[in-house]
C-alpha atoms as a PDB file:
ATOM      1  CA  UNK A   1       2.939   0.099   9.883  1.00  0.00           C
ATOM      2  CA  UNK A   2       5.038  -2.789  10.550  1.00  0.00           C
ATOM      3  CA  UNK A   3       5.442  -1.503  14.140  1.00  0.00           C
ATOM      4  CA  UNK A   4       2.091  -0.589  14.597  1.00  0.00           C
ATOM      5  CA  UNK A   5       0.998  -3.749  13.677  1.00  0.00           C
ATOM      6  CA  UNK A   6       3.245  -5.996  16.053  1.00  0.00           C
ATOM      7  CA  UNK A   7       2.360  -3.402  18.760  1.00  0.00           C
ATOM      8  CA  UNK A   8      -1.414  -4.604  18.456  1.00  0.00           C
ATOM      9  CA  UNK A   9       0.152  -8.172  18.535  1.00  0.00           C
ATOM     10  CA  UNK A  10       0.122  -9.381  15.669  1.00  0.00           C
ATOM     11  CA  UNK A  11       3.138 -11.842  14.567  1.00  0.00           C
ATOM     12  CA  UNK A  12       4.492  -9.797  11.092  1.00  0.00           C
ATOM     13  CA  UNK A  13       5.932 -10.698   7.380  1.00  0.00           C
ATOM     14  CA  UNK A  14       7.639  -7.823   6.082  1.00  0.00           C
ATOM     15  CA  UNK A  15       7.496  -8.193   2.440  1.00  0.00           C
ATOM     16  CA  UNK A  16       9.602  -5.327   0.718  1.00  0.00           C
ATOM     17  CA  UNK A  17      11.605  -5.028  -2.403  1.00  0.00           C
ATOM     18  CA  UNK A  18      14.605  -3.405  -0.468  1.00  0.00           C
ATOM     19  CA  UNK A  19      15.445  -6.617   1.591  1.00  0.00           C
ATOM     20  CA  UNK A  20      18.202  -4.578   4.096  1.00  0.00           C
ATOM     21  CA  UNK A  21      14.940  -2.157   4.938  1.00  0.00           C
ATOM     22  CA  UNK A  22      12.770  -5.117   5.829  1.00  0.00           C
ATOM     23  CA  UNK A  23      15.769  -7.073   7.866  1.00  0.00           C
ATOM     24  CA  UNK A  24      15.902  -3.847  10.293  1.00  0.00           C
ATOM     25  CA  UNK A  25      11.954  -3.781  10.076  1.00  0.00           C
ATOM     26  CA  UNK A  26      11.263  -7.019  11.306  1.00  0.00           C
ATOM     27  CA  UNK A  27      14.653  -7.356  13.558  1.00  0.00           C
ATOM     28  CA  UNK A  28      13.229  -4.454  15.708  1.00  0.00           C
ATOM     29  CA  UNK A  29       9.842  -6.026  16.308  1.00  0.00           C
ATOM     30  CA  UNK A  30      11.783  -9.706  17.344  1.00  0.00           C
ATOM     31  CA  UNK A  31      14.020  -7.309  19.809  1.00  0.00           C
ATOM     32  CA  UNK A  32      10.644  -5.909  21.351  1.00  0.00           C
ATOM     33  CA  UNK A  33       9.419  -9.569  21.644  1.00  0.00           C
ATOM     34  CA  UNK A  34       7.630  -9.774  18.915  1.00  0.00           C
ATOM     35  CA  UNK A  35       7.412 -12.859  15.765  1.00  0.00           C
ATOM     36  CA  UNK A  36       8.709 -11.386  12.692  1.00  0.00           C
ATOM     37  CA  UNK A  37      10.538 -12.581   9.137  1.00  0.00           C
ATOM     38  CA  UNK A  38      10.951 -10.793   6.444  1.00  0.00           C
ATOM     39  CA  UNK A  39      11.633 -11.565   2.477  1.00  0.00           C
ATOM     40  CA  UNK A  40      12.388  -9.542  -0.641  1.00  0.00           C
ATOM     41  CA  UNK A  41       9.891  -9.115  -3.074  1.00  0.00           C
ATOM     42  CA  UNK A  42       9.265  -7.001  -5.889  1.00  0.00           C
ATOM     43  CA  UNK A  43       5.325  -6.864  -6.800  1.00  0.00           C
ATOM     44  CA  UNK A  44       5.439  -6.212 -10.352  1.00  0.00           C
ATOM     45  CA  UNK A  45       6.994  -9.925 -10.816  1.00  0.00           C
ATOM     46  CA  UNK A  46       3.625 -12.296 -10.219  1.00  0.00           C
ATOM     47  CA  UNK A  47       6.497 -15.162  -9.121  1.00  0.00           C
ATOM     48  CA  UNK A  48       8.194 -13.055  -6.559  1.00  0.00           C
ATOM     49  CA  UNK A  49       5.127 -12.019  -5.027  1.00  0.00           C
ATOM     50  CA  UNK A  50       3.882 -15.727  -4.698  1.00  0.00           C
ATOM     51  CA  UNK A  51       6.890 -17.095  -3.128  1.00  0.00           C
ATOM     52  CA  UNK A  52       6.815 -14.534  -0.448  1.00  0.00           C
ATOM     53  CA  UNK A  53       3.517 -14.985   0.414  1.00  0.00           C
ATOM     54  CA  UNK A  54       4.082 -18.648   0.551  1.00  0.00           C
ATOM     55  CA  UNK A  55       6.952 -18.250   2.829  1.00  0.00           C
ATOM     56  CA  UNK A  56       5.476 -16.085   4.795  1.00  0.00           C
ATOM     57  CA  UNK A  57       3.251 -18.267   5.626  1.00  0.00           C
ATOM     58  CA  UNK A  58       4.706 -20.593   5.792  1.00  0.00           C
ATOM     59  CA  UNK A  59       7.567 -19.094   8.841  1.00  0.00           C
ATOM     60  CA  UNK A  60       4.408 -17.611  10.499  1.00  0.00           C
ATOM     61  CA  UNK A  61       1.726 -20.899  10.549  1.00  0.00           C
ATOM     62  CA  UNK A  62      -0.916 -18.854   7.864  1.00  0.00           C
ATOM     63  CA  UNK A  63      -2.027 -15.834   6.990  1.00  0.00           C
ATOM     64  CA  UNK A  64      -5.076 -13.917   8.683  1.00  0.00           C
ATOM     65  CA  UNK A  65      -4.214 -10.185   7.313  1.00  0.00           C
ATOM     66  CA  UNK A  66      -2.421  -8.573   4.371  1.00  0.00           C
ATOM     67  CA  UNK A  67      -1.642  -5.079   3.736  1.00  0.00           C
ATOM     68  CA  UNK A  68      -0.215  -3.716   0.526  1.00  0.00           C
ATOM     69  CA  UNK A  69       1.163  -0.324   1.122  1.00  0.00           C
ATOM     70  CA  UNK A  70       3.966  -0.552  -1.795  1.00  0.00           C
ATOM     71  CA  UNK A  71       3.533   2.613  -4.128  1.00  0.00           C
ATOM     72  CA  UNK A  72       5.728   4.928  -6.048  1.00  0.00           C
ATOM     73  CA  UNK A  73       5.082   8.639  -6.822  1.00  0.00           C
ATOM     74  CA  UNK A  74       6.700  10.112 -10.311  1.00  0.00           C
ATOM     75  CA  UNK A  75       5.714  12.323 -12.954  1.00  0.00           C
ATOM     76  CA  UNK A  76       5.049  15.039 -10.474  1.00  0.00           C
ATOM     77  CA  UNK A  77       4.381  18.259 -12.268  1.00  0.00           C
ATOM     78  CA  UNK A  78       4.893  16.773 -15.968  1.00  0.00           C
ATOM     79  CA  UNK A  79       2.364  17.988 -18.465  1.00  0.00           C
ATOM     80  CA  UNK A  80       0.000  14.795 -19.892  1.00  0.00           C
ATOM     81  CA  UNK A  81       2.061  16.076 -22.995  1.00  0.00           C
ATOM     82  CA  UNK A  82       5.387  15.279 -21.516  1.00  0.00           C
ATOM     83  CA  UNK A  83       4.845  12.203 -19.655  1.00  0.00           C
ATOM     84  CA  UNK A  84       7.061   9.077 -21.264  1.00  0.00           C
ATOM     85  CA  UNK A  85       5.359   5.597 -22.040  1.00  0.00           C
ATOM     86  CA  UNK A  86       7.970   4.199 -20.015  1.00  0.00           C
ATOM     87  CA  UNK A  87       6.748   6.214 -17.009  1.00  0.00           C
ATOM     88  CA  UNK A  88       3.840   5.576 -16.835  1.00  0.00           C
ATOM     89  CA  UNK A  89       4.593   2.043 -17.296  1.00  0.00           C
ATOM     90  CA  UNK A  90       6.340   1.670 -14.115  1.00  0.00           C
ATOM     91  CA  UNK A  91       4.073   3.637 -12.221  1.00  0.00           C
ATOM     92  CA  UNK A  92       0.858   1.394 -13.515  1.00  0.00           C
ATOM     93  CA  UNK A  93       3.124  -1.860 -12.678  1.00  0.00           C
ATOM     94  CA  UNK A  94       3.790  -0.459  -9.232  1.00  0.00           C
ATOM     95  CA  UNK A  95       0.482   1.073  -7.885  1.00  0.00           C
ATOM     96  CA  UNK A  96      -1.799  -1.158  -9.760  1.00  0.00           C
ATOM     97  CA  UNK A  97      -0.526  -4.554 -11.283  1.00  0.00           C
ATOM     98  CA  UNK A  98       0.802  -5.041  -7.665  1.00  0.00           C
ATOM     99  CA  UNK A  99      -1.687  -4.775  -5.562  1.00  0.00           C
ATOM    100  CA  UNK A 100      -3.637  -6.922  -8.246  1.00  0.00           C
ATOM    101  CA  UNK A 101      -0.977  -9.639  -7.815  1.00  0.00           C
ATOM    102  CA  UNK A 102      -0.801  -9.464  -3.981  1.00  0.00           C
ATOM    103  CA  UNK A 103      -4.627  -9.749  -4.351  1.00  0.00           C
ATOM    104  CA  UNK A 104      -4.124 -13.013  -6.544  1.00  0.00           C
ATOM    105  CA  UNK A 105      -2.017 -14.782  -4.179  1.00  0.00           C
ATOM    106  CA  UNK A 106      -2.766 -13.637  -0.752  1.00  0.00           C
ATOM    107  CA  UNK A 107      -6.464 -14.839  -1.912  1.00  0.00           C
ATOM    108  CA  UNK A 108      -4.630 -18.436  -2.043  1.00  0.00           C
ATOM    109  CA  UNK A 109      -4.372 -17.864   1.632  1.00  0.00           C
ATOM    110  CA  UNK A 110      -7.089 -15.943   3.197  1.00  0.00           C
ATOM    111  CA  UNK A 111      -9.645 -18.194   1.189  1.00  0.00           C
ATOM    112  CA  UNK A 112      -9.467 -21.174   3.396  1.00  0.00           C
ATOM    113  CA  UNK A 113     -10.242 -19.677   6.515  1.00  0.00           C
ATOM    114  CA  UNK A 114     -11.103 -15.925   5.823  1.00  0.00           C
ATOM    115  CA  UNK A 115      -9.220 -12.941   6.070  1.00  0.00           C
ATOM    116  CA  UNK A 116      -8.689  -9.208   5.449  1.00  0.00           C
ATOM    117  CA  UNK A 117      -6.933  -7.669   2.244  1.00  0.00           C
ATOM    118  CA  UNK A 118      -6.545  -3.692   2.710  1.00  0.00           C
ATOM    119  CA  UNK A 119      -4.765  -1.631  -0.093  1.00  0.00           C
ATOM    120  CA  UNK A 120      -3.230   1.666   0.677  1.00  0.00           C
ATOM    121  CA  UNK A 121      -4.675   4.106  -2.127  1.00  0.00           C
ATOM    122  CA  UNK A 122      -4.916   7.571  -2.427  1.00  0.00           C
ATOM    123  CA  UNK A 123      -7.042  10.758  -2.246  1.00  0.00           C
ATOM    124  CA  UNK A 124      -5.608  11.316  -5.380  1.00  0.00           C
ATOM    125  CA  UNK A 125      -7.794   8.811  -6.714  1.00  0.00           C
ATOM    126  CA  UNK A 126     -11.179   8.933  -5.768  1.00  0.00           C
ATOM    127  CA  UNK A 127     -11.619  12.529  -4.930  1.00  0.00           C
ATOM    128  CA  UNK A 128      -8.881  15.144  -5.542  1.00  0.00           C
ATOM    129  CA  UNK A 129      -6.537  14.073  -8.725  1.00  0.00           C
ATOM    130  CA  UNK A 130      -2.915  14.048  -8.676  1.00  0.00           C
ATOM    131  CA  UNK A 131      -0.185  16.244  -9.798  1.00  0.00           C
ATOM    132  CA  UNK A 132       0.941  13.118 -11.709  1.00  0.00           C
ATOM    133  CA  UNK A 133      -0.725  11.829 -14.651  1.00  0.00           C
ATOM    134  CA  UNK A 134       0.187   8.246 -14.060  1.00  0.00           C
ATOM    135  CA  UNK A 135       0.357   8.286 -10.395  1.00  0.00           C
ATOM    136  CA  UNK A 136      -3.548   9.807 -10.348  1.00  0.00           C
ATOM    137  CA  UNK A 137      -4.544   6.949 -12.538  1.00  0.00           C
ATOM    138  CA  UNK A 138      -3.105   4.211 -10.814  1.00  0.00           C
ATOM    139  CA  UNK A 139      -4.838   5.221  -7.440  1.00  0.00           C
ATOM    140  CA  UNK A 140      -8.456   5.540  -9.311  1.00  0.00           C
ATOM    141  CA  UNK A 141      -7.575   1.868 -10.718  1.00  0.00           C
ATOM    142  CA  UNK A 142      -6.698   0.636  -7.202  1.00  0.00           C
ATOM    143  CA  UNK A 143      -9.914   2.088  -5.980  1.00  0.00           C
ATOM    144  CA  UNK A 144     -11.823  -0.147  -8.756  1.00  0.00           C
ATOM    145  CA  UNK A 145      -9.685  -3.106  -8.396  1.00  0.00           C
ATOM    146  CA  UNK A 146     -10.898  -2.989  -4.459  1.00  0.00           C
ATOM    147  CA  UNK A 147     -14.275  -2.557  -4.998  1.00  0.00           C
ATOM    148  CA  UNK A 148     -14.461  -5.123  -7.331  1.00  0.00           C
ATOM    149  CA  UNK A 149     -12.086  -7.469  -4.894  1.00  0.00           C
ATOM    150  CA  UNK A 150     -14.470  -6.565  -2.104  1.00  0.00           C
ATOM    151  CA  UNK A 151     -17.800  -7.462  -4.385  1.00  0.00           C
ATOM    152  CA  UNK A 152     -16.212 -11.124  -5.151  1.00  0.00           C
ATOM    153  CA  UNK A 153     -14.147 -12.067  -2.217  1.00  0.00           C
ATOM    154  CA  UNK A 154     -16.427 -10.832   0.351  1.00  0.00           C
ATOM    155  CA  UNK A 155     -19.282 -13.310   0.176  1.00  0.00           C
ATOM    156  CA  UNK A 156     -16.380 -16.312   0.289  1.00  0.00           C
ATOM    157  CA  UNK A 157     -15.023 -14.469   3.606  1.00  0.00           C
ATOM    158  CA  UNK A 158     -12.814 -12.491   2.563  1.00  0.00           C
ATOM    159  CA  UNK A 159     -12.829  -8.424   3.560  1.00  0.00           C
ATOM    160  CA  UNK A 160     -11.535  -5.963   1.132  1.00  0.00           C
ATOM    161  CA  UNK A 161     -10.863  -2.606   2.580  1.00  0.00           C
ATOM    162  CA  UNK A 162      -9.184   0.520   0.505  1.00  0.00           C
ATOM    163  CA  UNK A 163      -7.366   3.083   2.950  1.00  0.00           C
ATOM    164  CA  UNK A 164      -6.900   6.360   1.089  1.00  0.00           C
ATOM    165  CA  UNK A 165      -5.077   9.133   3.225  1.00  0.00           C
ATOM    166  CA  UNK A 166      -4.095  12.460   1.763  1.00  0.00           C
ATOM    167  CA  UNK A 167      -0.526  13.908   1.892  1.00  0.00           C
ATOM    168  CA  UNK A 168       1.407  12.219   4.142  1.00  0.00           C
ATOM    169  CA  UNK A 169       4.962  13.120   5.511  1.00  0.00           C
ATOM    170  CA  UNK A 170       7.233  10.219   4.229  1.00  0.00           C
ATOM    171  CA  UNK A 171      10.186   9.399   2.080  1.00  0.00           C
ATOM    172  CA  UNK A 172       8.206   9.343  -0.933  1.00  0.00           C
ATOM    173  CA  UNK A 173       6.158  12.642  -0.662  1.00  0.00           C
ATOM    174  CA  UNK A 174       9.328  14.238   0.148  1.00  0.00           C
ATOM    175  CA  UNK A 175      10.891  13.130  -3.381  1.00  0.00           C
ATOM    176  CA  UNK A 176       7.585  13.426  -4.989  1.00  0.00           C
ATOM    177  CA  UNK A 177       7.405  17.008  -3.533  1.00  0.00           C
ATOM    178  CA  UNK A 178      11.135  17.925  -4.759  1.00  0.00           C
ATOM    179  CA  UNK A 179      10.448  16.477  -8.056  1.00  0.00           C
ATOM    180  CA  UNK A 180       7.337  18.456  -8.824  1.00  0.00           C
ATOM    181  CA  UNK A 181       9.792  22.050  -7.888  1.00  0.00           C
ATOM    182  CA  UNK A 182      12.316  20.539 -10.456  1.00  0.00           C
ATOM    183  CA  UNK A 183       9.512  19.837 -12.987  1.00  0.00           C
ATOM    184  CA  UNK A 184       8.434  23.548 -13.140  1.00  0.00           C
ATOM    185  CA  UNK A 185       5.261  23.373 -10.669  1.00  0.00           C
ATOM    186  CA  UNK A 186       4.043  26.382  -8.494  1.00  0.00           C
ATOM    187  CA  UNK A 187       5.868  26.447  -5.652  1.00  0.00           C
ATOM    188  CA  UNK A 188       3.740  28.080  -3.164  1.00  0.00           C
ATOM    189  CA  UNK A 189       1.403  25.685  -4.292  1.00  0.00           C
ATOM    190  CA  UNK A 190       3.928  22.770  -3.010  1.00  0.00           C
ATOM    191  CA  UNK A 191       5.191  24.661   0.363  1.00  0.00           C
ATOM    192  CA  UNK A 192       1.008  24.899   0.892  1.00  0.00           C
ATOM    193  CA  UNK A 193       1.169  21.103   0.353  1.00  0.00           C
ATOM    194  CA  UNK A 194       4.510  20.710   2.653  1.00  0.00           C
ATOM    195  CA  UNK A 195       2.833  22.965   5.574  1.00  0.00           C
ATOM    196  CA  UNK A 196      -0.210  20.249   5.804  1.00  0.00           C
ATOM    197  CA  UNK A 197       1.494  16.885   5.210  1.00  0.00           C
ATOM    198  CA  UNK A 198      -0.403  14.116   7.303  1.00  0.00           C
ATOM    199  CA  UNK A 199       1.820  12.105   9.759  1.00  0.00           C
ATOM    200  CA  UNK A 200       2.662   8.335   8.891  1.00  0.00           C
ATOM    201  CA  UNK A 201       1.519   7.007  12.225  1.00  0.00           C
ATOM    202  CA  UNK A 202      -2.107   8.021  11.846  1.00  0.00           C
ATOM    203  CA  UNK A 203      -1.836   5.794   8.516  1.00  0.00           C
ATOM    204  CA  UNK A 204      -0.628   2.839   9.810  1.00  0.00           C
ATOM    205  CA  UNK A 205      -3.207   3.013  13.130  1.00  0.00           C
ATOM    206  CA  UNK A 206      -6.076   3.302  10.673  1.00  0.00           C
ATOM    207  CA  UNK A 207      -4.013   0.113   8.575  1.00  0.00           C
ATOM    208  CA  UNK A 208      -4.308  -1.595  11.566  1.00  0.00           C
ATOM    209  CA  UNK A 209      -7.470  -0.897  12.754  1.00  0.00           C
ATOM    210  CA  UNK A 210      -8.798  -2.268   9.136  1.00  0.00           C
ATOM    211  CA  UNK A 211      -7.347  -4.849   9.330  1.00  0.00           C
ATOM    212  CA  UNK A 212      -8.733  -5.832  12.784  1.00  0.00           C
ATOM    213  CA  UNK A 213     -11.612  -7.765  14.119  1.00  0.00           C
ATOM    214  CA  UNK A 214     -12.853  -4.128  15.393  1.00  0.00           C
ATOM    215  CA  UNK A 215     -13.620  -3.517  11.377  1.00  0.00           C
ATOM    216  CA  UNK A 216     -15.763  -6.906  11.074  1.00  0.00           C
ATOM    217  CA  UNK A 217     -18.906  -4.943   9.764  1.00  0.00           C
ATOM    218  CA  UNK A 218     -17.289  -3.106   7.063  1.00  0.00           C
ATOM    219  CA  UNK A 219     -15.978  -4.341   3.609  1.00  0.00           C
ATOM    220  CA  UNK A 220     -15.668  -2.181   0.513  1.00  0.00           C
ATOM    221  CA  UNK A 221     -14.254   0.892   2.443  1.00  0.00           C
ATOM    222  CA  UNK A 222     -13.098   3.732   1.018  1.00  0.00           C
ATOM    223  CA  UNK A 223     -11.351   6.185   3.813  1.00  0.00           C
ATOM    224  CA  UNK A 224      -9.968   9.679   2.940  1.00  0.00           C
ATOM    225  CA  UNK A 225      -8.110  12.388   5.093  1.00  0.00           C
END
């Protein structure tokens, strides 16, 4: 996404809670010739989130665009019966208090002028359901949470769009995948899941194509692959 995104030339804030992941990120768009900076942040901490907006805009002269693609996937193949508090604690504070706290501050700086807000959901959430108790949940509340962002920040200029892909092929499917064999679930089931997986590019061009002028007349958006 990041690379996607400075390819359409845009100047980029990586915002990521590993910080060594979002050094390389954002060193490899400067060595193309692109503006980058990147900070640590970890979005379940409101604080953290609002200092790295702020600095990101701050190193990059304002904010026009954010996209929140931060997520984790556990509880794959657990029984409702099985799943821990604690679990689904992290998983709700990831995928959903996140996303609400990005909303709350980047809103500090898209207000002024306008701007775009997309949030990377899920399939999982508005059509199919989810292998994962807590992970399916979180995705249907980030659906709400964006149509109710898009209903009030739209009219003061602000457009909310919700990108929800199926099964994509990255990092985090892979250990969701692995986790769901180790939990007990059907394995042809997952290898039919494995032979289909969606490629990460396609994402991020349809993150970036949101998030563009090209998108003006839509708001609200639900998109699902």
């Amino acid at each position: 996404t990041v690379a996607a995104a400075a390819a359409a030339g845009a100047a980029v804030a990586v915002l990521d809670a590993d910080a060594d992941g979002a050094d390389t990120a954002a060193g490899q768009v400067r060595a193309t010739g692109g503006r980058a900076c990147a900070h640590r942040v970890d979005v379940t901490v409101e604080t953290e989130v609002a200092e790295a907006l702020d600095a990101a805009a701050a190193d990059l002269g304002g904010i026009d665009a954010v996209l929140h693609v931060a997520g984790v996937m556990r509880g794959q193949g657990l029984d409702v019966r099985d799943v821990p508090v604690a679990l689904w604690a992290q998983v709700i504070a990831v995928n959903l208090t996140g996303p609400f706290l990005v909303a709350k501050h980047a809103a500090r700086h898209l207000l002024p002028h306008g701007g775009v807000l997309v949030l990377v959901g899920s399939k999982a959430g508005v059509q199919t359901g989810s292998g994962s108790v807590p992970y399916g949940a979180s995705k249907g509340g980030l659906h709400g949470l964006a149509l109710t962002l898009a209903r009030q920040l739209g009219p003061q200029g602000i457009r909310v769009h919700t990108l929800c892909p199926g099964d994509i092929d990255t990092p985090l499917m892979r250990r969701s995948l692995s986790e769901a064999r180790a939990n007990g679930a059907d394995g042809g089931r997952i290898a039919a899941v494995e032979a289909a997986l969606g490629r990460p590019e396609d994402v991020a061009s349809a993150l970036v194509l949101l998030a563009s002028s090209a998108s003006a007349g839509l708001t609200g958006t639900v998109c699902t692959g």
